[in-house]
C-alpha atoms as a PDB file:
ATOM      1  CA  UNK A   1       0.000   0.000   0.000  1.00  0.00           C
ATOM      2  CA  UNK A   2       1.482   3.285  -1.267  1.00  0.00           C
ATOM      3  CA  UNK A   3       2.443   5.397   1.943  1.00  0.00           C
ATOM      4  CA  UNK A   4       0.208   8.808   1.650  1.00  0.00           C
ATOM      5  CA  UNK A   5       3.146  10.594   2.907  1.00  0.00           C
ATOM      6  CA  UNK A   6       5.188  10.433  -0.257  1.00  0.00           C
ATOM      7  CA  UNK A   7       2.596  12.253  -2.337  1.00  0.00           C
ATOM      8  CA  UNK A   8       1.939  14.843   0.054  1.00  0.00           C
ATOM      9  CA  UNK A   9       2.175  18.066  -1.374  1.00  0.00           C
ATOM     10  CA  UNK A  10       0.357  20.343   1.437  1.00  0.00           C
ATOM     11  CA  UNK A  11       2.126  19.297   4.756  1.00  0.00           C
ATOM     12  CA  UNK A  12      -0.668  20.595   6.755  1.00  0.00           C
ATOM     13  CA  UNK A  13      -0.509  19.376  10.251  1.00  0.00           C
ATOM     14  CA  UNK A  14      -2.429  15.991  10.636  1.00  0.00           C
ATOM     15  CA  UNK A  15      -4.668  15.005  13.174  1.00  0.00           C
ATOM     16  CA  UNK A  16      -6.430  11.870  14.219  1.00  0.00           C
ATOM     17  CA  UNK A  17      -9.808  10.845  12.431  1.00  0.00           C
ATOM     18  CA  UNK A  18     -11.711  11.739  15.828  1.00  0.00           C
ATOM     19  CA  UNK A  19      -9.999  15.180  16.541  1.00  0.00           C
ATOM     20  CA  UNK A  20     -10.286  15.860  12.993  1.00  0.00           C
ATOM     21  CA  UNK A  21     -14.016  15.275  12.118  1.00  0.00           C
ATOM     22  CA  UNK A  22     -15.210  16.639  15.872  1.00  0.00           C
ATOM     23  CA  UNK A  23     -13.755  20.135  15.076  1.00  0.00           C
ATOM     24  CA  UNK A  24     -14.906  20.042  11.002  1.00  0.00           C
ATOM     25  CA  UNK A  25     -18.620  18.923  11.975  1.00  0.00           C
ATOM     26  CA  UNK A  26     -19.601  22.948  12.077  1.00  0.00           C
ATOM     27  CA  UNK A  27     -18.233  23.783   8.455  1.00  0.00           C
ATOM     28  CA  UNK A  28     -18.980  19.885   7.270  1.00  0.00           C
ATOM     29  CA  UNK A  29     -22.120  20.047   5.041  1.00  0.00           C
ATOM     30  CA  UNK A  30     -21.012  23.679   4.001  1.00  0.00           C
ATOM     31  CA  UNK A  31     -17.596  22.470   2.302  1.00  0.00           C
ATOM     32  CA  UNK A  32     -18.651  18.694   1.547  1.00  0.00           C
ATOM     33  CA  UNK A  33     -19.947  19.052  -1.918  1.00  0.00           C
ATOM     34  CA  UNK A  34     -22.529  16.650  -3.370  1.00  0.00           C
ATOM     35  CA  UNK A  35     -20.376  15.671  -6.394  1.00  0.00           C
ATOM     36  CA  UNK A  36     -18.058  14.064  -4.793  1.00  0.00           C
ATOM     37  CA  UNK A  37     -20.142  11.015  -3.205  1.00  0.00           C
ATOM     38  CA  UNK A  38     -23.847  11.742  -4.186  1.00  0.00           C
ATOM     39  CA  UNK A  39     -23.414  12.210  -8.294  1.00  0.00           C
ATOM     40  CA  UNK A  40     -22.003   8.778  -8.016  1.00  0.00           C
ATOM     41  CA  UNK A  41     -25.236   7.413  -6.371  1.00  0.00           C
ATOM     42  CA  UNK A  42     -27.620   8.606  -8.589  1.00  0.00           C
ATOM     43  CA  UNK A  43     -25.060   7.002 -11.254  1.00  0.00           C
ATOM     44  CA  UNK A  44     -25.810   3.271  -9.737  1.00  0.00           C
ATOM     45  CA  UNK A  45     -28.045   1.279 -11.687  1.00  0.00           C
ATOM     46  CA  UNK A  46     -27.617  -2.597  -9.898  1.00  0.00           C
ATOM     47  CA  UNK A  47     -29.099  -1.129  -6.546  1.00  0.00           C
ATOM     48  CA  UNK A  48     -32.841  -1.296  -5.830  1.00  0.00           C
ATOM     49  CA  UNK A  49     -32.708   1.340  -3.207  1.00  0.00           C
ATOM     50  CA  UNK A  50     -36.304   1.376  -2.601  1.00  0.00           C
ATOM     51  CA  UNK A  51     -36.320  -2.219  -1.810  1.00  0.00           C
ATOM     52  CA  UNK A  52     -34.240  -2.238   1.507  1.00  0.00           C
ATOM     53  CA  UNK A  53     -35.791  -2.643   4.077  1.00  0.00           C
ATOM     54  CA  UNK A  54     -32.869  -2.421   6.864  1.00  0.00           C
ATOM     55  CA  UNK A  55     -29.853  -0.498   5.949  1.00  0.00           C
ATOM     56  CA  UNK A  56     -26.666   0.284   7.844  1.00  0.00           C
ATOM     57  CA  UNK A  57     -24.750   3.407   6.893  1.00  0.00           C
ATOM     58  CA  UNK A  58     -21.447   2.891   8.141  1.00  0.00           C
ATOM     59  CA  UNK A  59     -18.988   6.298   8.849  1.00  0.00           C
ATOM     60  CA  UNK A  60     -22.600   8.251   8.746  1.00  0.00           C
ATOM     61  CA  UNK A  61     -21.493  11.837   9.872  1.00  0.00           C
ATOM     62  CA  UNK A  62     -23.783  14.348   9.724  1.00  0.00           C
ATOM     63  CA  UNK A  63     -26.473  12.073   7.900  1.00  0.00           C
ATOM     64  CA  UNK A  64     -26.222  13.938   4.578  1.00  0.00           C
ATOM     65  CA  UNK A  65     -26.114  10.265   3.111  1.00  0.00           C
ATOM     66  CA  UNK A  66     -28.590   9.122   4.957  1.00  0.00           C
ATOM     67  CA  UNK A  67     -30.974  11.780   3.721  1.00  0.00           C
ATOM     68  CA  UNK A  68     -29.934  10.545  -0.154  1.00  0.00           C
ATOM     69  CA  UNK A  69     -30.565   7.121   0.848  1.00  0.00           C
ATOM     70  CA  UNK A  70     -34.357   8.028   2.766  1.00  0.00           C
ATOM     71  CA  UNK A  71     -35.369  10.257  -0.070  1.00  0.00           C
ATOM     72  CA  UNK A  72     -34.752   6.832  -2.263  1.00  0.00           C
ATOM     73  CA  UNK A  73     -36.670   5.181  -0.561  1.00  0.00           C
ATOM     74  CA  UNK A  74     -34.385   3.229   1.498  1.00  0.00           C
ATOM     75  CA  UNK A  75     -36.406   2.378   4.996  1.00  0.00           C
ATOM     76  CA  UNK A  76     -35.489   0.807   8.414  1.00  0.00           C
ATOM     77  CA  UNK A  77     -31.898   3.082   8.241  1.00  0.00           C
ATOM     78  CA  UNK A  78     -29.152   2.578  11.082  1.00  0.00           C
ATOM     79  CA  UNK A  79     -26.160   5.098  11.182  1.00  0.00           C
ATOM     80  CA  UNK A  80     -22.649   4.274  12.762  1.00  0.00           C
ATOM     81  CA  UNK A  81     -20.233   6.644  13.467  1.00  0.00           C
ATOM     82  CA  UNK A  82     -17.164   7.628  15.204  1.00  0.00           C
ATOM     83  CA  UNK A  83     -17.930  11.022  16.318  1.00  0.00           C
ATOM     84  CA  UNK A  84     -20.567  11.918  18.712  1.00  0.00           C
ATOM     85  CA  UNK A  85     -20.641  15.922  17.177  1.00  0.00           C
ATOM     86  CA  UNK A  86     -21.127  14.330  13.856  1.00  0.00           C
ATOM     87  CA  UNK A  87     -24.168  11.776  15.172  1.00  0.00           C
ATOM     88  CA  UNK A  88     -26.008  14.560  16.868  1.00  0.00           C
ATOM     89  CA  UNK A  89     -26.191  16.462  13.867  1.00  0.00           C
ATOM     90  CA  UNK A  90     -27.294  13.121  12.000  1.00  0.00           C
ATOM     91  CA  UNK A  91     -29.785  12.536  14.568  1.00  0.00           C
ATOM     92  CA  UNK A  92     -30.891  15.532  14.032  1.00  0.00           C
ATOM     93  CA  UNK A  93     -32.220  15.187  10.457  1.00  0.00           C
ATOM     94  CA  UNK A  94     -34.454  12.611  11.534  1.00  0.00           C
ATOM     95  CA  UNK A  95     -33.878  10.162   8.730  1.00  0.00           C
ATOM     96  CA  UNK A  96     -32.139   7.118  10.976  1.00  0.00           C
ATOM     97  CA  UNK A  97     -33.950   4.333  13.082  1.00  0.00           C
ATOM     98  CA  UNK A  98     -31.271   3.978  14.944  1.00  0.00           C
ATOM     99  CA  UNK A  99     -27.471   5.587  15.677  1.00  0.00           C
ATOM    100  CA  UNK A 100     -24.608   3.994  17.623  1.00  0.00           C
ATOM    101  CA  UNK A 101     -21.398   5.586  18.084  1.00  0.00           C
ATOM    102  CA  UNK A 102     -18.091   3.319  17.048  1.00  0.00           C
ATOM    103  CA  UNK A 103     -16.193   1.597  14.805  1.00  0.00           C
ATOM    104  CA  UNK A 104     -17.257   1.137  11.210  1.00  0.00           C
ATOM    105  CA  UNK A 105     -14.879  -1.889  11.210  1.00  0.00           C
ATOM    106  CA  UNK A 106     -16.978  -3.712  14.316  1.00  0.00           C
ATOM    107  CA  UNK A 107     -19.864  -2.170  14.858  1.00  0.00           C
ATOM    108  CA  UNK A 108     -22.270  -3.631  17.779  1.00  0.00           C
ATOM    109  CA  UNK A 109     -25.222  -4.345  14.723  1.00  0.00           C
ATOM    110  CA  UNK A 110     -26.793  -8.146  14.672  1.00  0.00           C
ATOM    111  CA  UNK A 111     -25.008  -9.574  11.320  1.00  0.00           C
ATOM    112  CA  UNK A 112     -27.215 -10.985   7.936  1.00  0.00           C
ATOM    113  CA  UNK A 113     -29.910  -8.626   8.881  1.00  0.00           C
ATOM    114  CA  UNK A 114     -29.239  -5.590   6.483  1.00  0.00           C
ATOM    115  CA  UNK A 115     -30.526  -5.761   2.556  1.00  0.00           C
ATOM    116  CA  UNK A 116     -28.002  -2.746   2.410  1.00  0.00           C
ATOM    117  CA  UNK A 117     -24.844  -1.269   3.502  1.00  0.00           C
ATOM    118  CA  UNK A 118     -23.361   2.312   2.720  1.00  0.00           C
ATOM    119  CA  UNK A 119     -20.282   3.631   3.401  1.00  0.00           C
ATOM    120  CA  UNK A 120     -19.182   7.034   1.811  1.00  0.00           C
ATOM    121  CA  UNK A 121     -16.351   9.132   2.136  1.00  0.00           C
ATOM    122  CA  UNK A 122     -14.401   7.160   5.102  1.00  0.00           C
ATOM    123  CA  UNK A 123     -11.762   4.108   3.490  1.00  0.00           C
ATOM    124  CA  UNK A 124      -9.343   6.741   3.243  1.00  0.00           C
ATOM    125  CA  UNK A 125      -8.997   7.296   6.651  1.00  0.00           C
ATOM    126  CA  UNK A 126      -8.521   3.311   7.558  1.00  0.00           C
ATOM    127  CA  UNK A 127      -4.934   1.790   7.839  1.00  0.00           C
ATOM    128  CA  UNK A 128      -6.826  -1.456   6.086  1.00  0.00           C
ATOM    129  CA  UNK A 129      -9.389  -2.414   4.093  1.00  0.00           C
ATOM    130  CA  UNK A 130     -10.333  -5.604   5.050  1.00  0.00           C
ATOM    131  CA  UNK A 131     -11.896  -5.151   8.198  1.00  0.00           C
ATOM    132  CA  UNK A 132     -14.255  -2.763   6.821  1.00  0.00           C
ATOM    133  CA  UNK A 133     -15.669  -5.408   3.845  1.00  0.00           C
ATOM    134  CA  UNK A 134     -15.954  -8.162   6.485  1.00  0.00           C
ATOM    135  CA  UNK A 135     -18.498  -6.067   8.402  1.00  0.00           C
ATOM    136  CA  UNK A 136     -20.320  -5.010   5.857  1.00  0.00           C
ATOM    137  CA  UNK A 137     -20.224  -8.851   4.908  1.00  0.00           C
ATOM    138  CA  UNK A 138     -21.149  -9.872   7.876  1.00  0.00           C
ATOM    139  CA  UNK A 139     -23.716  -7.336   8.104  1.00  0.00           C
ATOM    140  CA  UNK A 140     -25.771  -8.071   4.925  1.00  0.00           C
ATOM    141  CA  UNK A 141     -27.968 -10.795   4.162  1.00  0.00           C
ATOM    142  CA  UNK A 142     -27.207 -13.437   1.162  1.00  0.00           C
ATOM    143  CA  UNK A 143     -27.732 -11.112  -2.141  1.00  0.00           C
ATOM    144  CA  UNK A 144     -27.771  -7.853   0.015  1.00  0.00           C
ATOM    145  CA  UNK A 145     -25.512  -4.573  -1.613  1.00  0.00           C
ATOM    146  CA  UNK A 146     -22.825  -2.572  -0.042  1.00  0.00           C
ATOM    147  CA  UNK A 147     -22.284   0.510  -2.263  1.00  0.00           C
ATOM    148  CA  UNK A 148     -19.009   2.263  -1.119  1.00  0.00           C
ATOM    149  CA  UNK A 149     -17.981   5.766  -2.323  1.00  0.00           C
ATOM    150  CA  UNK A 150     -14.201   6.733  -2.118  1.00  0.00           C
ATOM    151  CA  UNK A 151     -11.797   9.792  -2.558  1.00  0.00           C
ATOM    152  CA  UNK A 152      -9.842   8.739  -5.442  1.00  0.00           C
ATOM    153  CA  UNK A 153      -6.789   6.932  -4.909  1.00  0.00           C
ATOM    154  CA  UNK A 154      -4.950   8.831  -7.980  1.00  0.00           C
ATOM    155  CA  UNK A 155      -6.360  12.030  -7.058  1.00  0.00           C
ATOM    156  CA  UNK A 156      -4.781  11.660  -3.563  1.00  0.00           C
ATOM    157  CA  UNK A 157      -1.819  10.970  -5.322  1.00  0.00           C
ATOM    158  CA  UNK A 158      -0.919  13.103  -8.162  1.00  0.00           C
ATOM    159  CA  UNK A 159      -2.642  16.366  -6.433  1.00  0.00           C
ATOM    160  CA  UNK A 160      -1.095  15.258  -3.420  1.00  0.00           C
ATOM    161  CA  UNK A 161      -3.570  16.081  -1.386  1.00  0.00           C
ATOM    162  CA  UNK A 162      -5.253  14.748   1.850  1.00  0.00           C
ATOM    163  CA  UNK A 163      -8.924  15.264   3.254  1.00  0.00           C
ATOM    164  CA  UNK A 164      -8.806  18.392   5.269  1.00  0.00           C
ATOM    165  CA  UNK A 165     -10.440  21.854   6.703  1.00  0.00           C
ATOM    166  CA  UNK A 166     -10.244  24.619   7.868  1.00  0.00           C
ATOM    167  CA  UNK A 167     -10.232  25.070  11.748  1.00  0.00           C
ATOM    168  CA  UNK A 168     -11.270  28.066  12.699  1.00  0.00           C
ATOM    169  CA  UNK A 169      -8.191  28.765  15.104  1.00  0.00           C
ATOM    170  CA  UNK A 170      -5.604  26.920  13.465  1.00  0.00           C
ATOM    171  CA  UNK A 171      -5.877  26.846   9.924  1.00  0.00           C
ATOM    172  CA  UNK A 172      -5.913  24.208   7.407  1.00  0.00           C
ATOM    173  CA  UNK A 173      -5.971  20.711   8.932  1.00  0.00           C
ATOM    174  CA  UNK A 174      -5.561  17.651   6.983  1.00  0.00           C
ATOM    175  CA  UNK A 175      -7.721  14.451   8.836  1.00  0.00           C
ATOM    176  CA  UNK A 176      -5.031  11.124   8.841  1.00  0.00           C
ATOM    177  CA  UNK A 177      -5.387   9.878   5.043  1.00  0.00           C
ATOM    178  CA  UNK A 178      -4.380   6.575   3.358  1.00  0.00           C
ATOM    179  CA  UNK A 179      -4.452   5.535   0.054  1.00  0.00           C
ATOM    180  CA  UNK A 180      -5.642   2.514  -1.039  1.00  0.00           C
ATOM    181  CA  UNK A 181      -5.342   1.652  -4.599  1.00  0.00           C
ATOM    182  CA  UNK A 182      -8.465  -0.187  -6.738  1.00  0.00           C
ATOM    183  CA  UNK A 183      -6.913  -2.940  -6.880  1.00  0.00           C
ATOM    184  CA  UNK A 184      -6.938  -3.173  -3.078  1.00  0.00           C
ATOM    185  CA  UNK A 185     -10.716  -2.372  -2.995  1.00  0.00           C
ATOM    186  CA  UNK A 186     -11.212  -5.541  -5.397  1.00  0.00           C
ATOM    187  CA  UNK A 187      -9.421  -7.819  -3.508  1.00  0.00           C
ATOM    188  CA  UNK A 188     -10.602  -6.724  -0.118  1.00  0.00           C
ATOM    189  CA  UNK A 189     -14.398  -7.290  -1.301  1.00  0.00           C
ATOM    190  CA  UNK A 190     -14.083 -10.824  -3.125  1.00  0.00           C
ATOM    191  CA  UNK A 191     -11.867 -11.750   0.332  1.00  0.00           C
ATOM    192  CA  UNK A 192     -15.226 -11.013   2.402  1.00  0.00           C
ATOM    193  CA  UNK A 193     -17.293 -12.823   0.115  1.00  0.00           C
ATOM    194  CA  UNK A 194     -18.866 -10.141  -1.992  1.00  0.00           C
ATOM    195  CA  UNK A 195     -18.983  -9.540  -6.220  1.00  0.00           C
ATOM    196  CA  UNK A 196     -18.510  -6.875  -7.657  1.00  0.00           C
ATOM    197  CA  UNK A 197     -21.177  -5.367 -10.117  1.00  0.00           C
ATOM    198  CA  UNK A 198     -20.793  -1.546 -10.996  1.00  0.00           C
ATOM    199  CA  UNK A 199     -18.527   0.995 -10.756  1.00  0.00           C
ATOM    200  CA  UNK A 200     -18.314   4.457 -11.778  1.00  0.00           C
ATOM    201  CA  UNK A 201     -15.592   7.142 -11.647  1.00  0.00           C
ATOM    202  CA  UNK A 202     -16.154  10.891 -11.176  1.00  0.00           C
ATOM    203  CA  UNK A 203     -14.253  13.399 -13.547  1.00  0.00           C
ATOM    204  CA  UNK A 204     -13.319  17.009 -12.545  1.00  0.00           C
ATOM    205  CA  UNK A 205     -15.457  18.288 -14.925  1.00  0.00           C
ATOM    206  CA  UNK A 206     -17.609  21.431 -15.379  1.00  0.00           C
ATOM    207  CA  UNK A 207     -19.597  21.419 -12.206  1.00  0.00           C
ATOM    208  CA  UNK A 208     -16.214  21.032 -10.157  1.00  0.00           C
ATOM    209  CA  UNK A 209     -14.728  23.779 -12.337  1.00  0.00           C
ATOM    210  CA  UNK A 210     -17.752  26.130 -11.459  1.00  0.00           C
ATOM    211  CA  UNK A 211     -17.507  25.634  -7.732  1.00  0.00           C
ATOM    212  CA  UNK A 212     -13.632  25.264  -7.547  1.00  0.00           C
ATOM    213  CA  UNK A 213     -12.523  27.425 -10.437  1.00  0.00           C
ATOM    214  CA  UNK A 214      -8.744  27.045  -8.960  1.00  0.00           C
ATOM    215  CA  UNK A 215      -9.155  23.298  -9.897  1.00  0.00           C
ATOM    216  CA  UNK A 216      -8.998  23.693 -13.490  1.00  0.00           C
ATOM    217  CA  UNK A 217      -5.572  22.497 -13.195  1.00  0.00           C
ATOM    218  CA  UNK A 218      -7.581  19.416 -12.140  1.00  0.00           C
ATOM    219  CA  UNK A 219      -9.418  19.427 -15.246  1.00  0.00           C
ATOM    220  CA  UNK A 220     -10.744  15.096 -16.202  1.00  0.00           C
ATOM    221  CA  UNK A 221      -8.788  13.950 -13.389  1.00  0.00           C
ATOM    222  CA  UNK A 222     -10.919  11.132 -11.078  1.00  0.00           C
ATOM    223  CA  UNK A 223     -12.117  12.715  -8.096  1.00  0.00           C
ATOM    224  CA  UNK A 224     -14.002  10.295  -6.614  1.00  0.00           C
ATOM    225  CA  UNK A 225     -15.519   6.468  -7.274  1.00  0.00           C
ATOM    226  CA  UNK A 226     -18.612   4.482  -6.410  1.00  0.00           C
ATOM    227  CA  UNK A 227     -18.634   0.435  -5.937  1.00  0.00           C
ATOM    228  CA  UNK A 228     -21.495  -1.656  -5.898  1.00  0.00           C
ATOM    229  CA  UNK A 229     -20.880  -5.468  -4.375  1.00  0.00           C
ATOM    230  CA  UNK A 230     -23.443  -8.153  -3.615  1.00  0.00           C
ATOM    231  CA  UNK A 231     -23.250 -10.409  -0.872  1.00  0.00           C
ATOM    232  CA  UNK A 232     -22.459 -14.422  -1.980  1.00  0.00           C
ATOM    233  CA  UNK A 233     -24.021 -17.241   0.320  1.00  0.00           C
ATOM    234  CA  UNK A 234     -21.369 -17.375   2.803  1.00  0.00           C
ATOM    235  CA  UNK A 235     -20.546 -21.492   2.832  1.00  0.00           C
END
């Protein structure tokens, strides 16, 4: 696994996942745009969203995917998440059944109970990737989906740059980032027992020119990517 630190190209001072998404929760839905992660939802074609029935949105936040996923008509919606800041503010919206605070990697949830899992924005901040398939294996039932959307590994990479904010006392922060290549991804989910059926990658494009005219530069480079795996039987 390529070692984030080599592409960095920022050097803002790093904090851990916890410290990091506690003090962004305020600014959080102002600077989190819906191209990067929600674009690539409405993109998925494989996923009867209206058809779950319990869903577990692992590394929730502030519940702006849970609000996609409700307004799809996803029902019975759990959210799991590390920060408490970032769960009242999900709580908030009204949208979950249920919220826990904790690990996305072992969460406290009953296991083959879930027709889908989500988890958006959050594998770059893991050291590994397998733990988080395995739960979300473990979580789903036999045929169940678990759509994951990801900062893009070569974005990371060639713009050297990791997830971060601005704190209002101490400048830019970056939030611990690691970069885990497709490949990785791939052989992560077919090691938990899930296939692989769509995936899309999102462009810097117009839209991201509009609202970030500095990242022309950026211009067709992947920003982002969606994956959509179904659940085997487990033997």
């Amino acid at each position: 696994m390529p070692d984030f630190a080599r592409f960095d190209s920022r050097s803002y001072p790093t904090v851990p996942v916890g410290e990091g998404y506690r003090d962004w929760t305020p600014s959080y839905e102002a600077t989190v745009e819906d191209a990067m992660d929600q674009a690539l939802l409405e993109r998925l074609t494989s996923v009867p969203w209206d058809e779950a029935r319990r869903a577990v949105d692992l590394g929730c936040g502030t519940g702006r995917t849970g609000q996609w996923l409700a307004a799809h008509g996803v029902q019975g919606l759990t959210g799991v998440d590390l920060t408490p800041e970032m769960l009242a503010l999900a709580r908030a919206k009204g949208c979950y059944d249920e919220l826990f605070e904790g690990d996305v990697a072992d969460t406290p949830l009953h296991g083959d109970s879930a027709q889908l899992v989500s988890c958006c924005l959050v594998d770059e901040h893991l050291a590994q990737l397998e733990p988080l398939y395995r739960e979300a294996r473990r979580l789903l039932r036999a045929g169940g989906h678990f759509v994951l959307v990801g900062y893009h590994p070569f974005f990371i990479m060639r713009a050297g740059m990791p997830t971060h904010f601005e704190h209002a006392t101490r400048g830019p922060l970056a939030v611990a980032t690691h970069v885990h290549l497709l490949g990785e991804h791939v052989a992560a989910g077919r090691g938990a027992g899930l296939n692989l059926v769509e995936m899309h990658e999102r462009l810097v494009d117009d839209e991201w020119v509009r609202m970030k005219p500095k990242w022309e530069r950026y211009r067709d480079w992947p920003i982002s990517f969606v994956l959509a795996w179904r659940a085997q039987e487990l033997a």
